[in-house]
C-alpha atoms as a PDB file:
ATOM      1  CA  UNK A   1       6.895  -0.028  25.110  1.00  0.00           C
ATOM      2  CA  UNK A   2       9.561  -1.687  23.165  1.00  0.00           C
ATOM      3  CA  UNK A   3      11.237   0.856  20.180  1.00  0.00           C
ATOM      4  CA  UNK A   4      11.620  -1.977  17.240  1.00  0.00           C
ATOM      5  CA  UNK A   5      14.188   0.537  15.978  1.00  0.00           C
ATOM      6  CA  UNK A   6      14.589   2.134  12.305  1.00  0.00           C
ATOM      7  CA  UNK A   7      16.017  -0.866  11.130  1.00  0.00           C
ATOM      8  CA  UNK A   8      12.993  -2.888  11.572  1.00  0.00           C
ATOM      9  CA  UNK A   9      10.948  -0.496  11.166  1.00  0.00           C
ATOM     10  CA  UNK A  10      11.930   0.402   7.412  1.00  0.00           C
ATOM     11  CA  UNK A  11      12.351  -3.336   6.468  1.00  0.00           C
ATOM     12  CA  UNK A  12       8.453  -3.527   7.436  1.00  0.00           C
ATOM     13  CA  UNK A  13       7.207  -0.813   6.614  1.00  0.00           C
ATOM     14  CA  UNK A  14       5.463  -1.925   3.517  1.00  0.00           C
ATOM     15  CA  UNK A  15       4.060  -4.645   5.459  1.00  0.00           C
ATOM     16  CA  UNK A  16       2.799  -2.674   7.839  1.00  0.00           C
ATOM     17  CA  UNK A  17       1.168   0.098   5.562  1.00  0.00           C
ATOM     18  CA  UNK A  18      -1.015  -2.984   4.026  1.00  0.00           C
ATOM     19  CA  UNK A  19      -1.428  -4.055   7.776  1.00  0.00           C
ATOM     20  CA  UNK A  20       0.407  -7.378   6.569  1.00  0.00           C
ATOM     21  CA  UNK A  21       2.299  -7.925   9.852  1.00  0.00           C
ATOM     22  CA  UNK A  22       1.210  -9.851  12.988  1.00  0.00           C
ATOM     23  CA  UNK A  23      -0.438  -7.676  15.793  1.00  0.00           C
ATOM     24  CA  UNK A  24       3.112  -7.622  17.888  1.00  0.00           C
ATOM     25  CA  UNK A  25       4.591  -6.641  14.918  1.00  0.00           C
ATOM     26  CA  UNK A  26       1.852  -4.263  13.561  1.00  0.00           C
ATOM     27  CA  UNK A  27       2.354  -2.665  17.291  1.00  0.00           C
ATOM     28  CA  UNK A  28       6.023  -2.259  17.380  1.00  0.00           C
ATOM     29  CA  UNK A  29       6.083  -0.434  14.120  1.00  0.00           C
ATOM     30  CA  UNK A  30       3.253   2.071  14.824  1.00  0.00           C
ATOM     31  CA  UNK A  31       5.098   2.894  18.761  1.00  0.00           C
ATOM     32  CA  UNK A  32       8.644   3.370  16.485  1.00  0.00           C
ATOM     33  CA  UNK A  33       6.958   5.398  14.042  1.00  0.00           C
ATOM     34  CA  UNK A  34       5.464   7.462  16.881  1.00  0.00           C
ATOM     35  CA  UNK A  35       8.910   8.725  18.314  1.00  0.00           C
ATOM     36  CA  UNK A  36      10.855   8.642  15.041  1.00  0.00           C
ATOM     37  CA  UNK A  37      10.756  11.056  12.729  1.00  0.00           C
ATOM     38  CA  UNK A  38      12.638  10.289  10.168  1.00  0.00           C
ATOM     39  CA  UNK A  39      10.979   6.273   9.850  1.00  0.00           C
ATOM     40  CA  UNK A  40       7.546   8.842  10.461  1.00  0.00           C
ATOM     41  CA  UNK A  41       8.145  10.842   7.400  1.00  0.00           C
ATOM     42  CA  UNK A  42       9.059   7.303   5.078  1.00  0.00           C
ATOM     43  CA  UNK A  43       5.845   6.189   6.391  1.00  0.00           C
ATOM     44  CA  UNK A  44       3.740   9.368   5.307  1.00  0.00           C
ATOM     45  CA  UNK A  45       5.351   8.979   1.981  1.00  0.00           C
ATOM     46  CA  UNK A  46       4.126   5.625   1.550  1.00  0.00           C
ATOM     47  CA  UNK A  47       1.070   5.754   2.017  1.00  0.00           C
ATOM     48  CA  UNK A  48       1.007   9.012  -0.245  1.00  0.00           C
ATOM     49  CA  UNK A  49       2.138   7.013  -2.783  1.00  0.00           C
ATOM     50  CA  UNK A  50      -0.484   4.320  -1.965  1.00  0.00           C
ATOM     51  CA  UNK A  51      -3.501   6.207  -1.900  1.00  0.00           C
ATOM     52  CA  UNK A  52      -2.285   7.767  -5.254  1.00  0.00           C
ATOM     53  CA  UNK A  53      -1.931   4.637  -6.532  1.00  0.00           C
ATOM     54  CA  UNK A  54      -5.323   3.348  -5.259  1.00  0.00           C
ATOM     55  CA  UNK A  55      -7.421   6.388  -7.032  1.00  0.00           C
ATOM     56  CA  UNK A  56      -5.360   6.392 -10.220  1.00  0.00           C
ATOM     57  CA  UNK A  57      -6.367   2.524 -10.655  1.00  0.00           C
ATOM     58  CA  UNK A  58     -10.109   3.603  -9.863  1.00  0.00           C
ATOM     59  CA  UNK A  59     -10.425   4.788 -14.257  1.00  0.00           C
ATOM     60  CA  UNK A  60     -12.303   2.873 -15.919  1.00  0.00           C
ATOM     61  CA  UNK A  61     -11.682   1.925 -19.884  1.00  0.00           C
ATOM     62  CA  UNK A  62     -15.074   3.739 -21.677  1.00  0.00           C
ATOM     63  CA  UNK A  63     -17.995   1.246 -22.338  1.00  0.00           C
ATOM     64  CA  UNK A  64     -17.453   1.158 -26.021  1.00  0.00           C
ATOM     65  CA  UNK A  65     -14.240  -0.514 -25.329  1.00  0.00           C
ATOM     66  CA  UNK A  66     -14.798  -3.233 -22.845  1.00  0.00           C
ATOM     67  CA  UNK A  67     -17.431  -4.032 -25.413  1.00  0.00           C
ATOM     68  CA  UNK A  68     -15.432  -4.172 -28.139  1.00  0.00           C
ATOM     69  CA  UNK A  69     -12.600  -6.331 -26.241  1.00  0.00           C
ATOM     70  CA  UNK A  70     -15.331  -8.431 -24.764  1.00  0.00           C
ATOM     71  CA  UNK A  71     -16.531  -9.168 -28.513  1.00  0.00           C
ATOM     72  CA  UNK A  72     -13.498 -10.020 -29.929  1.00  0.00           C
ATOM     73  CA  UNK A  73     -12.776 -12.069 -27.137  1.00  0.00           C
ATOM     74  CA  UNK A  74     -16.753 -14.489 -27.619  1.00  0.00           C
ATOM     75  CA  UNK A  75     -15.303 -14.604 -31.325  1.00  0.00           C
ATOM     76  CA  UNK A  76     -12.067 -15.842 -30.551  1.00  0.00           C
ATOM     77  CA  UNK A  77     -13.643 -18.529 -27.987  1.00  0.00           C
END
């Protein structure tokens, strides 16, 4: 095992929470993030954030309203 360091680790960490990053890289971020608390903690937070993010986009606009939009929108066309 390799550390990546913090450095590295917190300039992909967004990458890596969307599991954008090569497998090498995907596997030197998770071993740094297993020793390091600190780059740990950033990553918890993230994907805190994330998830909230993820289940406040899940609302749906009521049916009246994407009918209404939808409407307009054939009249417009």
């Amino acid at each position: 095992m390799t550390d990546c360091g913090c450095d590295k680790a917190k300039a992909e960490l967004e990458e890596f929470l969307h599991r954008e990053l090569s497998d090498d890289d995907f596997r030197d971020v998770s071993e740094h993030l297993e020793s390091c608390v600190d780059c740990e903690t950033e990553a918890t937070v993230g994907l805190t954030l994330m998830q909230k993010v993820r289940s406040a986009c899940q609302e749906k606009a009521p049916e009246e309203l994407r009918e209404a939009i939808l409407a307009r929108l054939s009249a417009h066309a």
